[in-house]
Each structure stands twice: as structure tokens, then as C-alpha cells.
N, C-alpha and C. Protein backbone atom coordinates (compact mmCIF):
# COMPACT_ATOMS: atom_id res chain seq x y z
N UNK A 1 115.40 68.61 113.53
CA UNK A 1 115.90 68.69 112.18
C UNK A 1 114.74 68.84 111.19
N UNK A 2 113.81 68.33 111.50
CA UNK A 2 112.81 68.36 110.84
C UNK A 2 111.83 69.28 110.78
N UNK A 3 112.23 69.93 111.73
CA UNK A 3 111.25 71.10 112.00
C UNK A 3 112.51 72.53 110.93
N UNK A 4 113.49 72.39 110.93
CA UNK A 4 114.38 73.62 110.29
C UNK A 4 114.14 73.55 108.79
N UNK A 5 113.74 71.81 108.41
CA UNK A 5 113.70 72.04 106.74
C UNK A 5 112.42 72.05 106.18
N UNK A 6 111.27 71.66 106.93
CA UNK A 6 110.29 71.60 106.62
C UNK A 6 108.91 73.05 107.08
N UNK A 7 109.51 73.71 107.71
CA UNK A 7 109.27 74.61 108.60
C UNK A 7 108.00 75.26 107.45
N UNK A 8 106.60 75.63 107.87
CA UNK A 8 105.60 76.09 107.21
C UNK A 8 105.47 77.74 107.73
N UNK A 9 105.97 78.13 108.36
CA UNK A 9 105.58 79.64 109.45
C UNK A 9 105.44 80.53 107.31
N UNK A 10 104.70 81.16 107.78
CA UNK A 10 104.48 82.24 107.08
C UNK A 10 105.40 83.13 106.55
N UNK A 11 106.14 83.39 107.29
CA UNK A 11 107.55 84.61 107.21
C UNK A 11 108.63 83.67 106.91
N UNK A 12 108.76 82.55 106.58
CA UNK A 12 110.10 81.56 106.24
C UNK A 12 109.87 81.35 104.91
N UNK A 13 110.86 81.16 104.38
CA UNK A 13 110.70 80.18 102.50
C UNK A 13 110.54 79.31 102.77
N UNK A 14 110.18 78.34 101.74
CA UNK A 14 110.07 77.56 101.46
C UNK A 14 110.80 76.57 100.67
N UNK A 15 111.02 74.99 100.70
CA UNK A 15 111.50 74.42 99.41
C UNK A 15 110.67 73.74 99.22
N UNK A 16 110.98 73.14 97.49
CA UNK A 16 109.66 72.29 97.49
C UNK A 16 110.36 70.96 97.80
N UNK A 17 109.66 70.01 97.32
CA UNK A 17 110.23 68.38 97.45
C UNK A 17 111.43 68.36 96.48
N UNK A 18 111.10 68.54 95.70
CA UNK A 18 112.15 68.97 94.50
C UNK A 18 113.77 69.64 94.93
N UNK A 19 113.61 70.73 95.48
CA UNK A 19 114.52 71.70 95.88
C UNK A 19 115.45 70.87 97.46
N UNK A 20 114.37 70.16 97.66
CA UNK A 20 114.66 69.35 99.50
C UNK A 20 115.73 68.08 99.06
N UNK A 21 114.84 67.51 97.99
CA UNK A 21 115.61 66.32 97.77
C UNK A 21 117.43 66.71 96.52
N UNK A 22 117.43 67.66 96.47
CA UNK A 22 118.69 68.28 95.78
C UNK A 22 119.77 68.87 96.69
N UNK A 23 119.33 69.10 97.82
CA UNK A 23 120.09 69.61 98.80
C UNK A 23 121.31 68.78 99.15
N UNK A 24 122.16 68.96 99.90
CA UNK A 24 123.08 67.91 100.76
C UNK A 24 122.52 68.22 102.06
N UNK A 25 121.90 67.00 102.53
CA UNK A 25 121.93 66.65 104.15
C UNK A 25 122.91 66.55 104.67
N UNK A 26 123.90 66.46 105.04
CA UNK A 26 125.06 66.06 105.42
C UNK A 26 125.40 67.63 106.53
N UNK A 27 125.25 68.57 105.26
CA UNK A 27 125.46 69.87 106.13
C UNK A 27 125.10 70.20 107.77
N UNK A 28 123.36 69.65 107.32
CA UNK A 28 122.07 70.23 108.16
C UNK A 28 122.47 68.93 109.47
N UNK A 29 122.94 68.06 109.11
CA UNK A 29 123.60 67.09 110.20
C UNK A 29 124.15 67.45 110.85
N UNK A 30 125.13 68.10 110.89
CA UNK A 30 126.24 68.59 111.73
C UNK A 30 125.98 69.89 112.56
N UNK A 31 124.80 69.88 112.70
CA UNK A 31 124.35 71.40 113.54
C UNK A 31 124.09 70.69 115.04
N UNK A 32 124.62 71.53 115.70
CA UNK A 32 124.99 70.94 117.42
C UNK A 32 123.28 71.52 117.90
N UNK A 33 122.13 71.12 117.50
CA UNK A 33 120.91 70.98 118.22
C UNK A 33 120.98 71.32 119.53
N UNK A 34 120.52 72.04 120.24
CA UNK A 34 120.34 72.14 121.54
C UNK A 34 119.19 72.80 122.39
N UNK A 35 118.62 71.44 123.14
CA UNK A 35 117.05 71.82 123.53
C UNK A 35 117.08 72.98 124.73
N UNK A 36 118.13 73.43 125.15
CA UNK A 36 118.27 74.64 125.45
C UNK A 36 118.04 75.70 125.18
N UNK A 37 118.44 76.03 123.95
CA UNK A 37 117.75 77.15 123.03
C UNK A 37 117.05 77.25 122.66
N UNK A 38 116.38 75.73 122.12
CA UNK A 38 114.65 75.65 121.40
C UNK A 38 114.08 75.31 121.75
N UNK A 39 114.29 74.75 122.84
CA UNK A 39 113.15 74.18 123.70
C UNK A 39 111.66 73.09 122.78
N UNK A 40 110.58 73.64 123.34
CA UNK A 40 109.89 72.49 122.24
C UNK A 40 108.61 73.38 121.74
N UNK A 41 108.01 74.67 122.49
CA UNK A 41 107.04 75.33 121.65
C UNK A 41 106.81 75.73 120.71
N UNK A 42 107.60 75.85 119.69
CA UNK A 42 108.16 75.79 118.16
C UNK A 42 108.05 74.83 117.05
N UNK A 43 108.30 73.68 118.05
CA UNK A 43 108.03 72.47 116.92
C UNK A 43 107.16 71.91 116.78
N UNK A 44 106.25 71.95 116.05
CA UNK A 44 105.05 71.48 115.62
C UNK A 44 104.87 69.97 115.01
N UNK A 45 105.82 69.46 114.92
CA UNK A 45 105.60 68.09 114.67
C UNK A 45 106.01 67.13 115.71
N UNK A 46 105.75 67.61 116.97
CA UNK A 46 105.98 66.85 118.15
C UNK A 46 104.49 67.30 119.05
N UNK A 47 104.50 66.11 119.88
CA UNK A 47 103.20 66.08 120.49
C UNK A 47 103.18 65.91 122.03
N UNK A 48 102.28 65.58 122.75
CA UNK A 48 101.82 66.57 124.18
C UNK A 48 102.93 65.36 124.60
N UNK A 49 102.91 64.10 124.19
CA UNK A 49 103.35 62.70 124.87
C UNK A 49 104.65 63.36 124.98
N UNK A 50 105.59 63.73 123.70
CA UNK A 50 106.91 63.78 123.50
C UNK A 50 107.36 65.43 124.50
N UNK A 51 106.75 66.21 124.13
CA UNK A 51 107.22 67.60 125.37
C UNK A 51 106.92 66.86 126.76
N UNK A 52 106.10 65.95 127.07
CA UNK A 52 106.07 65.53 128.88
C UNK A 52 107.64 64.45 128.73
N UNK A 53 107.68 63.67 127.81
CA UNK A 53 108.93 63.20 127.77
C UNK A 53 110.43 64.07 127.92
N UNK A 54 110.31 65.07 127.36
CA UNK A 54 111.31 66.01 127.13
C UNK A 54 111.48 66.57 128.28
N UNK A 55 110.55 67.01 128.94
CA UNK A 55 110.28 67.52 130.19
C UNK A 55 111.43 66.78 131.46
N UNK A 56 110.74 65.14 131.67
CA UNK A 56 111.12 64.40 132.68
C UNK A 56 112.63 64.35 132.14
N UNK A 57 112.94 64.48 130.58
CA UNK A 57 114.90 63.89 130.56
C UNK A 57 115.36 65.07 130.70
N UNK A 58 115.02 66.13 130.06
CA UNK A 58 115.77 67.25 130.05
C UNK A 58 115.18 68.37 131.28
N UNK A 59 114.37 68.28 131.35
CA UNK A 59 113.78 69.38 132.16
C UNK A 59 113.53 70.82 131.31
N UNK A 60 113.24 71.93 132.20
CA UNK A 60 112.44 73.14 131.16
C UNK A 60 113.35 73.73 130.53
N UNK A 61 113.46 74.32 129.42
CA UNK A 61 114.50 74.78 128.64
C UNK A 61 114.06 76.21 129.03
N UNK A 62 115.43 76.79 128.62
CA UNK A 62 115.81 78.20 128.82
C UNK A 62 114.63 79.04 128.02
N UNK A 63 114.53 78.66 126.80
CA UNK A 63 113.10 79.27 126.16
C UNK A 63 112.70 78.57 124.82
N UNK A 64 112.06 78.95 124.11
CA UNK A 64 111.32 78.22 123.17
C UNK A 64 111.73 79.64 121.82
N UNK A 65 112.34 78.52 120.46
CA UNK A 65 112.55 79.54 119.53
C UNK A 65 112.83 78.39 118.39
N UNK A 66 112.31 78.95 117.18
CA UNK A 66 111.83 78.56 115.74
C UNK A 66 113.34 77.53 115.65
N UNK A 67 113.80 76.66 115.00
CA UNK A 67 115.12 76.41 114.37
C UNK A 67 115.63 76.87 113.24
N UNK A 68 114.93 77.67 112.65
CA UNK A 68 115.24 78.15 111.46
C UNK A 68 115.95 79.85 112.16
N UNK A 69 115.29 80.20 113.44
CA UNK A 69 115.82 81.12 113.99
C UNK A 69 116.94 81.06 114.36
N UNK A 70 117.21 79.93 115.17
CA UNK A 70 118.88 79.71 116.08
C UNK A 70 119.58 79.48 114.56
N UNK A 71 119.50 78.98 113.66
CA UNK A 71 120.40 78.68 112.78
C UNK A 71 120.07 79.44 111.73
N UNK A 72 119.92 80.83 111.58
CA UNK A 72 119.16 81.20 110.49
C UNK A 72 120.85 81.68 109.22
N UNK A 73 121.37 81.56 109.95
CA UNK A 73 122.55 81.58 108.57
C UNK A 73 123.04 80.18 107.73
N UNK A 74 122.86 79.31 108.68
CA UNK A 74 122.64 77.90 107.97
C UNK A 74 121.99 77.86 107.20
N UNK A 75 120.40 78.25 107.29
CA UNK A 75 119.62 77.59 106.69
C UNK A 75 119.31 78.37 105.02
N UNK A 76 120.14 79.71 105.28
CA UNK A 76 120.06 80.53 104.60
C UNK A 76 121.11 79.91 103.44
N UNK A 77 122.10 79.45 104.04
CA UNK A 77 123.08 78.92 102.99
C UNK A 77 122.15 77.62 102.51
N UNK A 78 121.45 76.76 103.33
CA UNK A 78 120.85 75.39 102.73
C UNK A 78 120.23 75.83 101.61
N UNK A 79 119.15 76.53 101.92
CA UNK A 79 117.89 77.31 101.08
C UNK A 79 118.49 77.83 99.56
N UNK A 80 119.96 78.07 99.76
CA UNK A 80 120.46 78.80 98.31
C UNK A 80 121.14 77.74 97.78
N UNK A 81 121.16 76.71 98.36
CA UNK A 81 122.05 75.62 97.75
C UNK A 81 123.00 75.60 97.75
């Protein structure tokens, strides 16, 4: 979740703190996450400990992709408010 709203990549918008804290969370809650699709090379605010963790519960995911990608019409509606 944290990686879809805070997301720094170059080619994504941005919000500021301002724009983040005006939003409704509630929306961005209800997105059915699945480490299947995103696997963990994407998320940058997770570390070597937590992918070997991820590893042993889930095992290897199908592939590795941005969250702003799998959900990019969500986030498109978040982003406009």
C-alpha cells in the first residue's frame, strides 16, 4: 500500500503531503493486493530480511511489477481526487 501512494519512480506523479493527507484512504483499502502479481522487486521500502520472509510464506511470485502498474486506474482516480 505504501509503495502505490508514495511511489518516487520518475514516470509516476506525484502527491504532496498536502494532496495525500486530503485523499480518502478507505478507497486504496479495498484493493485485493496480491503478491502474485507484484511480487517484491518493485517495492522499495522493503528489505533483504522481509523478501527472504516472503519467500519462505509465499514462495516466488509469478513476477515482479510497480503497484501503481497493477492498479493504474485506481490510482489514477486517487491522484484526481
Amino acid at each position: 500500500m505504501a509503495e502505490l501512494l508514495h511511489d518516487k519512480s520518475d514516470d509516476s506523479s506525484h502527491l504532496s503531503l498536502a494532496q495525500l493527507r486530503e485523499r480518502d484512504f478507505r478507497q486504496a483499502e479495498t484493493l485485493q493486493i496480491e503478491y502474485e502479481k507484484i511480487g517484491y522487486a518493485q517495492l522499495r521500502l522493503i528489505r533483504k530480511s522481509d523478501i527472504k520472509q516472503m519467500l519462505i510464506v509465499w514462495g516466488r511470485p509469478e513476477g515482479h511489477r510497480l503497484p501503481r502498474k497493477v492498479f493504474e486506474d485506481r490510482w489514477l482516480e486517487f491522484a484526481e481526487g
